[in-house]
C-alpha atoms as a PDB file:
ATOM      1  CA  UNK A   1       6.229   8.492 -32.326  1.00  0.00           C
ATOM      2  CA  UNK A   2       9.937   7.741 -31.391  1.00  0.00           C
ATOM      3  CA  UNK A   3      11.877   8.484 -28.342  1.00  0.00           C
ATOM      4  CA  UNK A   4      15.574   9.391 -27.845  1.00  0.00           C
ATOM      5  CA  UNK A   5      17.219   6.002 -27.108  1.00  0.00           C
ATOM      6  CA  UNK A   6      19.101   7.343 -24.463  1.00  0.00           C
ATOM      7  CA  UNK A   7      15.730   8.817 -22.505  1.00  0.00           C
ATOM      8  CA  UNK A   8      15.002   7.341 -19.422  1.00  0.00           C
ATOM      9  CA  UNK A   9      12.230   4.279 -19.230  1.00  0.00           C
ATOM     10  CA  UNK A  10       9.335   5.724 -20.324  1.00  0.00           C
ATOM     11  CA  UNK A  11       5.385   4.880 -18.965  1.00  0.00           C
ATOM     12  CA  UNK A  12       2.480   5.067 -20.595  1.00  0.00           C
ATOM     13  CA  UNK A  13      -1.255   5.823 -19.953  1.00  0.00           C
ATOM     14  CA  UNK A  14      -4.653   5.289 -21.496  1.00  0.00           C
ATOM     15  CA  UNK A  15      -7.076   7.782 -20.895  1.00  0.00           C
ATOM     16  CA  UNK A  16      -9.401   7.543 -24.147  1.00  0.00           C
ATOM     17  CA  UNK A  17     -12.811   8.343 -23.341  1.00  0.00           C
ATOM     18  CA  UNK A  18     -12.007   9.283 -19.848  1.00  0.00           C
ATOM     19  CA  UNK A  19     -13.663  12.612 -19.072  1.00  0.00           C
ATOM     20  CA  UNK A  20     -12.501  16.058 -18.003  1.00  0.00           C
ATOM     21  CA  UNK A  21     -11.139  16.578 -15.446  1.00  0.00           C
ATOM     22  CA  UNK A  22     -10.594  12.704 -14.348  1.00  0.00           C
ATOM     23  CA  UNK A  23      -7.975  12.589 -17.208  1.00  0.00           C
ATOM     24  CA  UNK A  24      -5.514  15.670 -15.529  1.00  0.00           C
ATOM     25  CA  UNK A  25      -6.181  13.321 -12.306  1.00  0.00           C
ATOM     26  CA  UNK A  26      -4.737  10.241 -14.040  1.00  0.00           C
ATOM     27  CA  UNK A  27      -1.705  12.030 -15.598  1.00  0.00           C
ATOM     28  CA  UNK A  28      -0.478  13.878 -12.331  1.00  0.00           C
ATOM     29  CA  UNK A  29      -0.879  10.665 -10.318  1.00  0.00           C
ATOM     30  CA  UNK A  30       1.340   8.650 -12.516  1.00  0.00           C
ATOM     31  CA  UNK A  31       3.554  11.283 -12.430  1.00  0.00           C
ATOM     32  CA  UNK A  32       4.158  11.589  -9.120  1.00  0.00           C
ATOM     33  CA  UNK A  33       5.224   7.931  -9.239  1.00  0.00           C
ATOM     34  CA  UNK A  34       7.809   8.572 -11.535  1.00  0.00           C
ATOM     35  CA  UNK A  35      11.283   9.896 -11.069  1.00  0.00           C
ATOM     36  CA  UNK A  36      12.541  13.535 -12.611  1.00  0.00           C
ATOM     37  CA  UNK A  37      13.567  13.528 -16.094  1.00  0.00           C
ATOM     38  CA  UNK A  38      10.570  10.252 -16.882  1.00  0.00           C
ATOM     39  CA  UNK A  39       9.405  10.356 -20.215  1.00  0.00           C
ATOM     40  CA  UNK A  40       5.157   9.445 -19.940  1.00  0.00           C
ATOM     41  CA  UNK A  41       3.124   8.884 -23.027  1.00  0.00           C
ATOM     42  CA  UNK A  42      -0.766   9.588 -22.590  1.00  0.00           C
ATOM     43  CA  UNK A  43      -3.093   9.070 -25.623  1.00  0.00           C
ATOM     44  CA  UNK A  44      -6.150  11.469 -25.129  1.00  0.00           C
ATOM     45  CA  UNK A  45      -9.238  12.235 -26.889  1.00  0.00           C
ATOM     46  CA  UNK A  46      -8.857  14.765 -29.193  1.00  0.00           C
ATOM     47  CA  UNK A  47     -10.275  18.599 -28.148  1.00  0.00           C
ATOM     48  CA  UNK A  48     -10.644  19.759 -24.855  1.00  0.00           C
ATOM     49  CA  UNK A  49      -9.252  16.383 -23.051  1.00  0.00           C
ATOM     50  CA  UNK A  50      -6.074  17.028 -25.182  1.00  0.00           C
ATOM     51  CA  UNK A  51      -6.087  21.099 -24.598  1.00  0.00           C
ATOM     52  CA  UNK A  52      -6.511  21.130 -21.284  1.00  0.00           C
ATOM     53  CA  UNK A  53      -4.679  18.202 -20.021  1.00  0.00           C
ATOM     54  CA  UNK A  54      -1.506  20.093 -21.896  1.00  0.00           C
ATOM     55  CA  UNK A  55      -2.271  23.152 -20.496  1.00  0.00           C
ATOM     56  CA  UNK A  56      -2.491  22.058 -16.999  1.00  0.00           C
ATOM     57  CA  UNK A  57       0.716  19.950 -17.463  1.00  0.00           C
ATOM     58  CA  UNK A  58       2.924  23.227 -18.428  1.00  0.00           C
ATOM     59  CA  UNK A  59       1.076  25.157 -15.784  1.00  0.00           C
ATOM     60  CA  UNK A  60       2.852  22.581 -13.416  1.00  0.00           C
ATOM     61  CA  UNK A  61       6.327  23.154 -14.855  1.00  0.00           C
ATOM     62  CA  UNK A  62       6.370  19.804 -17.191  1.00  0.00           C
ATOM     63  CA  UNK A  63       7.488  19.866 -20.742  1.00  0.00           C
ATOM     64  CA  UNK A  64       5.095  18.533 -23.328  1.00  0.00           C
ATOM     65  CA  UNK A  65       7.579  16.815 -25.577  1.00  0.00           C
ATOM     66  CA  UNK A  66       5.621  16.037 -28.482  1.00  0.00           C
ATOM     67  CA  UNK A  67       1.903  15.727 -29.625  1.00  0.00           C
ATOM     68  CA  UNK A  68       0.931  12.952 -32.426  1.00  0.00           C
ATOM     69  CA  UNK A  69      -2.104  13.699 -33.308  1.00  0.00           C
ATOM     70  CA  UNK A  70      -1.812  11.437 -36.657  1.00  0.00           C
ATOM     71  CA  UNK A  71      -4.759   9.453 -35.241  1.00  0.00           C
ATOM     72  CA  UNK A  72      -8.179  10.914 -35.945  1.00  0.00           C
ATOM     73  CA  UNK A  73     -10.152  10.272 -32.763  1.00  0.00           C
ATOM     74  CA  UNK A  74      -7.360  10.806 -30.242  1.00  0.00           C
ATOM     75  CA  UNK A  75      -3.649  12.052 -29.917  1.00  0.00           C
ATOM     76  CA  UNK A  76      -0.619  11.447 -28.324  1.00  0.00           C
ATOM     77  CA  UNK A  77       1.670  13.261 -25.764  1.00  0.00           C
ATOM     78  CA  UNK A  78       4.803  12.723 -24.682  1.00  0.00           C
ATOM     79  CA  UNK A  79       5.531  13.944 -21.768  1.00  0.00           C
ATOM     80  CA  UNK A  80       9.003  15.078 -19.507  1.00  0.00           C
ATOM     81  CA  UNK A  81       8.440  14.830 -15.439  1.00  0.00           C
ATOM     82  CA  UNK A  82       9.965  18.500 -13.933  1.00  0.00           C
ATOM     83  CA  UNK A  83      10.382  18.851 -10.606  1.00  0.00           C
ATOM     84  CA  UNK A  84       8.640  22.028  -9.410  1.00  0.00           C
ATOM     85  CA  UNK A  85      11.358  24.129  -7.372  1.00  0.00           C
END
């Protein structure tokens, strides 16, 4: 998966085979370490890690760039940081 060259630094999280709802947990904290317009990659496990961590995150007002799910066990998201106002 490829990012804009011009996107801000972009972080990245691990969170294969962590469980529901620990993963969300992981993903907002990191994101509140970040600064507005961050790009955050997170590979999950495939199924409901990956359905509801993307739900929750555009509940919250971020923008799921992308999903790469190319992998069979797991996928990919990338991830904008939005400010909620």
């Amino acid at each position: 998966m490829s990012l804009p060259e011009n996107a801000p630094e972009a972080h990245e999280l691990d969170l294969r085979g962590v469980p529901c709802p620990l993963n969300f947990v992981k993903v907002k904290l990191l994101l509140d370490k970040v600064v507005d317009g961050a790009l955050v990659r997170v590979r999950l496990d495939n199924g409901e890690p990956l359905d509801s961590v993307r739900e929750s995150l555009r509940a919250e007002g971020h923008e799921v760039v992308a999903v790469d799910n190319t992998a069979s066990s797991y996928s990919c998201l990338s991830i904008r940081k939005h400010s909620r106002r």
